[in-house]
PDB file of N, CA and C in Angstrom:
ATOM      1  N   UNK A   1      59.639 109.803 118.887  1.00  0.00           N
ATOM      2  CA  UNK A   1      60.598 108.997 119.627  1.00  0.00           C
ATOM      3  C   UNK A   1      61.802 108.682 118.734  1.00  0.00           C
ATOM      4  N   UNK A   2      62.992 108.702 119.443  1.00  0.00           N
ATOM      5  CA  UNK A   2      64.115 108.648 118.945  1.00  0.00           C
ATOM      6  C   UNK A   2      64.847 107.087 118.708  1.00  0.00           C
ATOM      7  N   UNK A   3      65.429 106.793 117.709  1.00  0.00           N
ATOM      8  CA  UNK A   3      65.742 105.539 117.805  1.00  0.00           C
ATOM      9  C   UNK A   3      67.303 105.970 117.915  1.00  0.00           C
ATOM     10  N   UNK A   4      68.126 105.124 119.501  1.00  0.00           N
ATOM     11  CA  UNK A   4      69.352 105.292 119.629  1.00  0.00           C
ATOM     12  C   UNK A   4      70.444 104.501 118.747  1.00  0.00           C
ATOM     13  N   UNK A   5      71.214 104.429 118.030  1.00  0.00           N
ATOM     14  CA  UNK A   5      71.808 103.724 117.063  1.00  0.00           C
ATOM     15  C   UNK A   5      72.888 103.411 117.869  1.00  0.00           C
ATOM     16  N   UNK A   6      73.987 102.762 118.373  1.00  0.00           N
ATOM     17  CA  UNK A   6      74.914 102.126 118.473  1.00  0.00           C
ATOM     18  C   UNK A   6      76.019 101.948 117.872  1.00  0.00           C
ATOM     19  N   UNK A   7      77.377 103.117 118.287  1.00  0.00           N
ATOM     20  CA  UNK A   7      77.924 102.890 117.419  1.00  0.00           C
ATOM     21  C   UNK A   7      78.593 101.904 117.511  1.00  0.00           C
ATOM     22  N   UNK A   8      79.372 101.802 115.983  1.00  0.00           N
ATOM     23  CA  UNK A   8      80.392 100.279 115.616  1.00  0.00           C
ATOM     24  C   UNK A   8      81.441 101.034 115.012  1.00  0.00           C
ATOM     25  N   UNK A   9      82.038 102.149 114.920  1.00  0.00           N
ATOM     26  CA  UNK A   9      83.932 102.839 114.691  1.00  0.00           C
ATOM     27  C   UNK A   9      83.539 104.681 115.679  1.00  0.00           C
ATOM     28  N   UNK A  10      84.321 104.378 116.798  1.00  0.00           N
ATOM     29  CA  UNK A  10      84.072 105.702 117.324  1.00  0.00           C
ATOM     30  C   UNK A  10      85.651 106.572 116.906  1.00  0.00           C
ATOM     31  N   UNK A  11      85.673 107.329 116.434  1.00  0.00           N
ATOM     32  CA  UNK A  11      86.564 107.955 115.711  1.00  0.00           C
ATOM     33  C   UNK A  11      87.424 108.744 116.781  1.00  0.00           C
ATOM     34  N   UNK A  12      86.604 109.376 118.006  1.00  0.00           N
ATOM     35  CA  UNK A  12      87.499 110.407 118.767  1.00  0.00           C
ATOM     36  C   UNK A  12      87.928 109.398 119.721  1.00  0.00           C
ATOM     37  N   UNK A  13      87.686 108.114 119.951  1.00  0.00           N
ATOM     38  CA  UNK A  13      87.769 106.831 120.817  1.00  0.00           C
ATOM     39  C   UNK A  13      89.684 106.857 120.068  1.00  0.00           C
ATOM     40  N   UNK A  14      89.052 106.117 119.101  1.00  0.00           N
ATOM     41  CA  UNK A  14      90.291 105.687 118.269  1.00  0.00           C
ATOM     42  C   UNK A  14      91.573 107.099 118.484  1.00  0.00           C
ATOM     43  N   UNK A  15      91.286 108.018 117.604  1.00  0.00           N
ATOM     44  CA  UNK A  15      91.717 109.339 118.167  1.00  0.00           C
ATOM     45  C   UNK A  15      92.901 109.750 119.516  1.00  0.00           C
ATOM     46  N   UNK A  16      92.035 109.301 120.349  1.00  0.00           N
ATOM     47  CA  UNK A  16      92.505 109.701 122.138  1.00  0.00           C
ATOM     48  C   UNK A  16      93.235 108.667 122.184  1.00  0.00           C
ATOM     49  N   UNK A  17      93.133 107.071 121.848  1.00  0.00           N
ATOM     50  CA  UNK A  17      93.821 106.171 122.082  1.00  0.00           C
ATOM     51  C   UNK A  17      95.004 106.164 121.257  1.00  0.00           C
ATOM     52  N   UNK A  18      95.442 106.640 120.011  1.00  0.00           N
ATOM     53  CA  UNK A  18      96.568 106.868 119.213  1.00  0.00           C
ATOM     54  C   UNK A  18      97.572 107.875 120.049  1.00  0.00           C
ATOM     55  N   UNK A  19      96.853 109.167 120.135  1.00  0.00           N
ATOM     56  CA  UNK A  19      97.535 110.599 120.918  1.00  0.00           C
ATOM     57  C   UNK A  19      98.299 109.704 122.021  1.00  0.00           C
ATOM     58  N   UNK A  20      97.434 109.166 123.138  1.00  0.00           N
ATOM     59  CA  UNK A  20      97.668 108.759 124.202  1.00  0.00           C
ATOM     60  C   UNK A  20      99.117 107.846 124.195  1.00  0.00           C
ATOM     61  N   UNK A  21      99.299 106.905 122.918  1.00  0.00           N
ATOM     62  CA  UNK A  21     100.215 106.008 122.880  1.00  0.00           C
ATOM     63  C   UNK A  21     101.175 106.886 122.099  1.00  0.00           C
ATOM     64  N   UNK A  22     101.134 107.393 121.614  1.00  0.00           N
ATOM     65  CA  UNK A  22     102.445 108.815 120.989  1.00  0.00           C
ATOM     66  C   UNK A  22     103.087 109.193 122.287  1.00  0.00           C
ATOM     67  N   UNK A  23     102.372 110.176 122.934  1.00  0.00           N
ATOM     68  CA  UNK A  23     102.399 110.450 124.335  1.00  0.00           C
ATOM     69  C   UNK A  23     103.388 109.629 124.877  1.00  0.00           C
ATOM     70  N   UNK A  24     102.700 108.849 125.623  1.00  0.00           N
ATOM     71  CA  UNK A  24     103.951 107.467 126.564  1.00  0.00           C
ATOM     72  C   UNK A  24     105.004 107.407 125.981  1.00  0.00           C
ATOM     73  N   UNK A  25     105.280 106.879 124.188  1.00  0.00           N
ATOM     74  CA  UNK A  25     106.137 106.348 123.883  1.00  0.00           C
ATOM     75  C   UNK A  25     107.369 107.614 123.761  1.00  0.00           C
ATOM     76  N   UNK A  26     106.865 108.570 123.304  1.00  0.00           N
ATOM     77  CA  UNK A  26     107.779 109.993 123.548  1.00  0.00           C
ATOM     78  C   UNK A  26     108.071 110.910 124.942  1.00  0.00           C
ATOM     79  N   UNK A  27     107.008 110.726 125.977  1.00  0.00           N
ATOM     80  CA  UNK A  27     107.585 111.608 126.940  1.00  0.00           C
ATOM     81  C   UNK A  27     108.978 112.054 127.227  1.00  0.00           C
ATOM     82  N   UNK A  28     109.403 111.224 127.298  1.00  0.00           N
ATOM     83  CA  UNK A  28     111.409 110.989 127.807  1.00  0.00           C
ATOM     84  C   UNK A  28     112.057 111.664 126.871  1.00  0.00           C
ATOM     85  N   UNK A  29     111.572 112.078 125.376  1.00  0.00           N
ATOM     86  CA  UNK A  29     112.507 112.152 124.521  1.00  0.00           C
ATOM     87  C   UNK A  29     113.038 114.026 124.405  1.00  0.00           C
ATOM     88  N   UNK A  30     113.844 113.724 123.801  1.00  0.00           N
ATOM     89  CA  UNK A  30     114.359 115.381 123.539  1.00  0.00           C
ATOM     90  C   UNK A  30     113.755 115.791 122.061  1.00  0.00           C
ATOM     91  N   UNK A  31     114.056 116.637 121.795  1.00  0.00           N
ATOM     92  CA  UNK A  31     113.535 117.200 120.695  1.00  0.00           C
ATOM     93  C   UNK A  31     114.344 116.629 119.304  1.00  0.00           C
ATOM     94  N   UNK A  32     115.207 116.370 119.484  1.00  0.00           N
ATOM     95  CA  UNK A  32     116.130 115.869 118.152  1.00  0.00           C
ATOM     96  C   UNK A  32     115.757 114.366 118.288  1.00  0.00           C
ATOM     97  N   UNK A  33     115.517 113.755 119.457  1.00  0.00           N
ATOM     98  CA  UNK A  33     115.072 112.206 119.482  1.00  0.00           C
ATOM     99  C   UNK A  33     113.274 111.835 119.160  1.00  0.00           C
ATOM    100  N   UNK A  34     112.725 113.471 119.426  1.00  0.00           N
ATOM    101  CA  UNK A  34     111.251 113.055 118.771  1.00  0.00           C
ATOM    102  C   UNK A  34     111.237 113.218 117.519  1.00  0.00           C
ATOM    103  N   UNK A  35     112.053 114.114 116.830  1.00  0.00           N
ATOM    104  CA  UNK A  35     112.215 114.289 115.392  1.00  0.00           C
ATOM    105  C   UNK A  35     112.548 112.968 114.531  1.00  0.00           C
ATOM    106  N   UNK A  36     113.660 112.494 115.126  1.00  0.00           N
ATOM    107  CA  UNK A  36     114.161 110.870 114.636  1.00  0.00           C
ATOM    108  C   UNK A  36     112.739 110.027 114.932  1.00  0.00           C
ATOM    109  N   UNK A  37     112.061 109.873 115.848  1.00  0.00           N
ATOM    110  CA  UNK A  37     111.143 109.383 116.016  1.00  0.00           C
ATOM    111  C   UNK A  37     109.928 109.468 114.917  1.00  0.00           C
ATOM    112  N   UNK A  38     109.334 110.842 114.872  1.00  0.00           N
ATOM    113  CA  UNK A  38     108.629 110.800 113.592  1.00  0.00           C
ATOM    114  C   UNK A  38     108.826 110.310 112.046  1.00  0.00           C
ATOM    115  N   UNK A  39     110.293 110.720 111.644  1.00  0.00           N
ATOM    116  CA  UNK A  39     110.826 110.511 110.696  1.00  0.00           C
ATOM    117  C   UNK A  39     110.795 109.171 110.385  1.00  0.00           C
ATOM    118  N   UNK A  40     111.065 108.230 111.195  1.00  0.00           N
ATOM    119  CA  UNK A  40     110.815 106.590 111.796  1.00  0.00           C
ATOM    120  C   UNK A  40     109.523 106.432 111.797  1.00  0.00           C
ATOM    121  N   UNK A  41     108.826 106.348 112.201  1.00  0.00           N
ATOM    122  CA  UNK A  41     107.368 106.617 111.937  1.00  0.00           C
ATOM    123  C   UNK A  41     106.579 106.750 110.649  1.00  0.00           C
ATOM    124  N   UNK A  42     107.130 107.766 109.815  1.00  0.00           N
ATOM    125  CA  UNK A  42     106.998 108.484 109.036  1.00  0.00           C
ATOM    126  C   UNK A  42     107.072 107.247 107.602  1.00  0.00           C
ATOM    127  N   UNK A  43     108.448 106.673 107.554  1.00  0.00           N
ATOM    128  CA  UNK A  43     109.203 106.191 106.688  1.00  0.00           C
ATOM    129  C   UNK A  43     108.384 104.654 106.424  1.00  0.00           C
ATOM    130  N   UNK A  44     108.189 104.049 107.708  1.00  0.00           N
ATOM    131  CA  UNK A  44     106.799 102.735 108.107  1.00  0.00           C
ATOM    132  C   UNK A  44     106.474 102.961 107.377  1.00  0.00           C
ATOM    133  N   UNK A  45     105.552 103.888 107.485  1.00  0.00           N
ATOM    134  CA  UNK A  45     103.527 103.976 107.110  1.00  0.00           C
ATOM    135  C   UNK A  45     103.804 103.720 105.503  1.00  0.00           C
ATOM    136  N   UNK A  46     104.696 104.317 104.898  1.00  0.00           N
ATOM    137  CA  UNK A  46     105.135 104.807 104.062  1.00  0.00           C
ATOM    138  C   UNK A  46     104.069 105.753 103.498  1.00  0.00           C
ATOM    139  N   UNK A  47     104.010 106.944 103.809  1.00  0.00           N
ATOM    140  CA  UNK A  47     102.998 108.046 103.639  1.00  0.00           C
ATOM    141  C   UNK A  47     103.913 108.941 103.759  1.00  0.00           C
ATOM    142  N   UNK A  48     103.433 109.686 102.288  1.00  0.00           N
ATOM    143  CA  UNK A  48     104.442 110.641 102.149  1.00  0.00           C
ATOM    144  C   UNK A  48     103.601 112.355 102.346  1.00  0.00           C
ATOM    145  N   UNK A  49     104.748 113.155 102.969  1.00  0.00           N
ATOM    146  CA  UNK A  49     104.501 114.412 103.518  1.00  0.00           C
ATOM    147  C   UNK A  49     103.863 115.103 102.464  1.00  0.00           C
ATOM    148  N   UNK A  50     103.197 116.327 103.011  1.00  0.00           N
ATOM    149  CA  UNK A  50     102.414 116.961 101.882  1.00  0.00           C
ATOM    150  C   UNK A  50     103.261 117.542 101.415  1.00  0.00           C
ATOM    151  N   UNK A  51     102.949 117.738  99.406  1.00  0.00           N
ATOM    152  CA  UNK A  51     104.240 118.597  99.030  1.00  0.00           C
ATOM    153  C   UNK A  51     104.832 118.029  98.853  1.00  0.00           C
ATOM    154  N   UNK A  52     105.429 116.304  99.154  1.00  0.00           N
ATOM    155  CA  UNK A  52     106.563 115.431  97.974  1.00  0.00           C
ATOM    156  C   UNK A  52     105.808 114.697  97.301  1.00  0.00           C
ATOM    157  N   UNK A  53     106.588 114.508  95.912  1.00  0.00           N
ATOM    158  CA  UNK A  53     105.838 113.367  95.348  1.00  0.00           C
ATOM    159  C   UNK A  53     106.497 111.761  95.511  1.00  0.00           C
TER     160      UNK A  53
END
């Protein structure tokens, strides 16, 4: 018999719910306004791209 564990951080949960809010907040945009967008994004987190130091 199997003991069912319960999870407590569902990862593809979290996952779908990030995509999903990218999604909405970009639909409308053009391609030079999602670019500004990431870059904005980007600059926040402050996490830098692979390949700079």
């Amino acid at each position: 018999m199997k003991t069912i564990k319960e999870k407590t951080f569902d990862a593809v949960r979290i996952q779908r719910d990030i995509r999903k809010k990218i999604s909405s907040e970009t639909e409308n945009m053009s391609y030079k306004e999602f670019l500004n967008y990431m870059e904005q994004k980007i600059k926040e987190s402050g996490v830098k791209p692979v390949g700079q130091k």
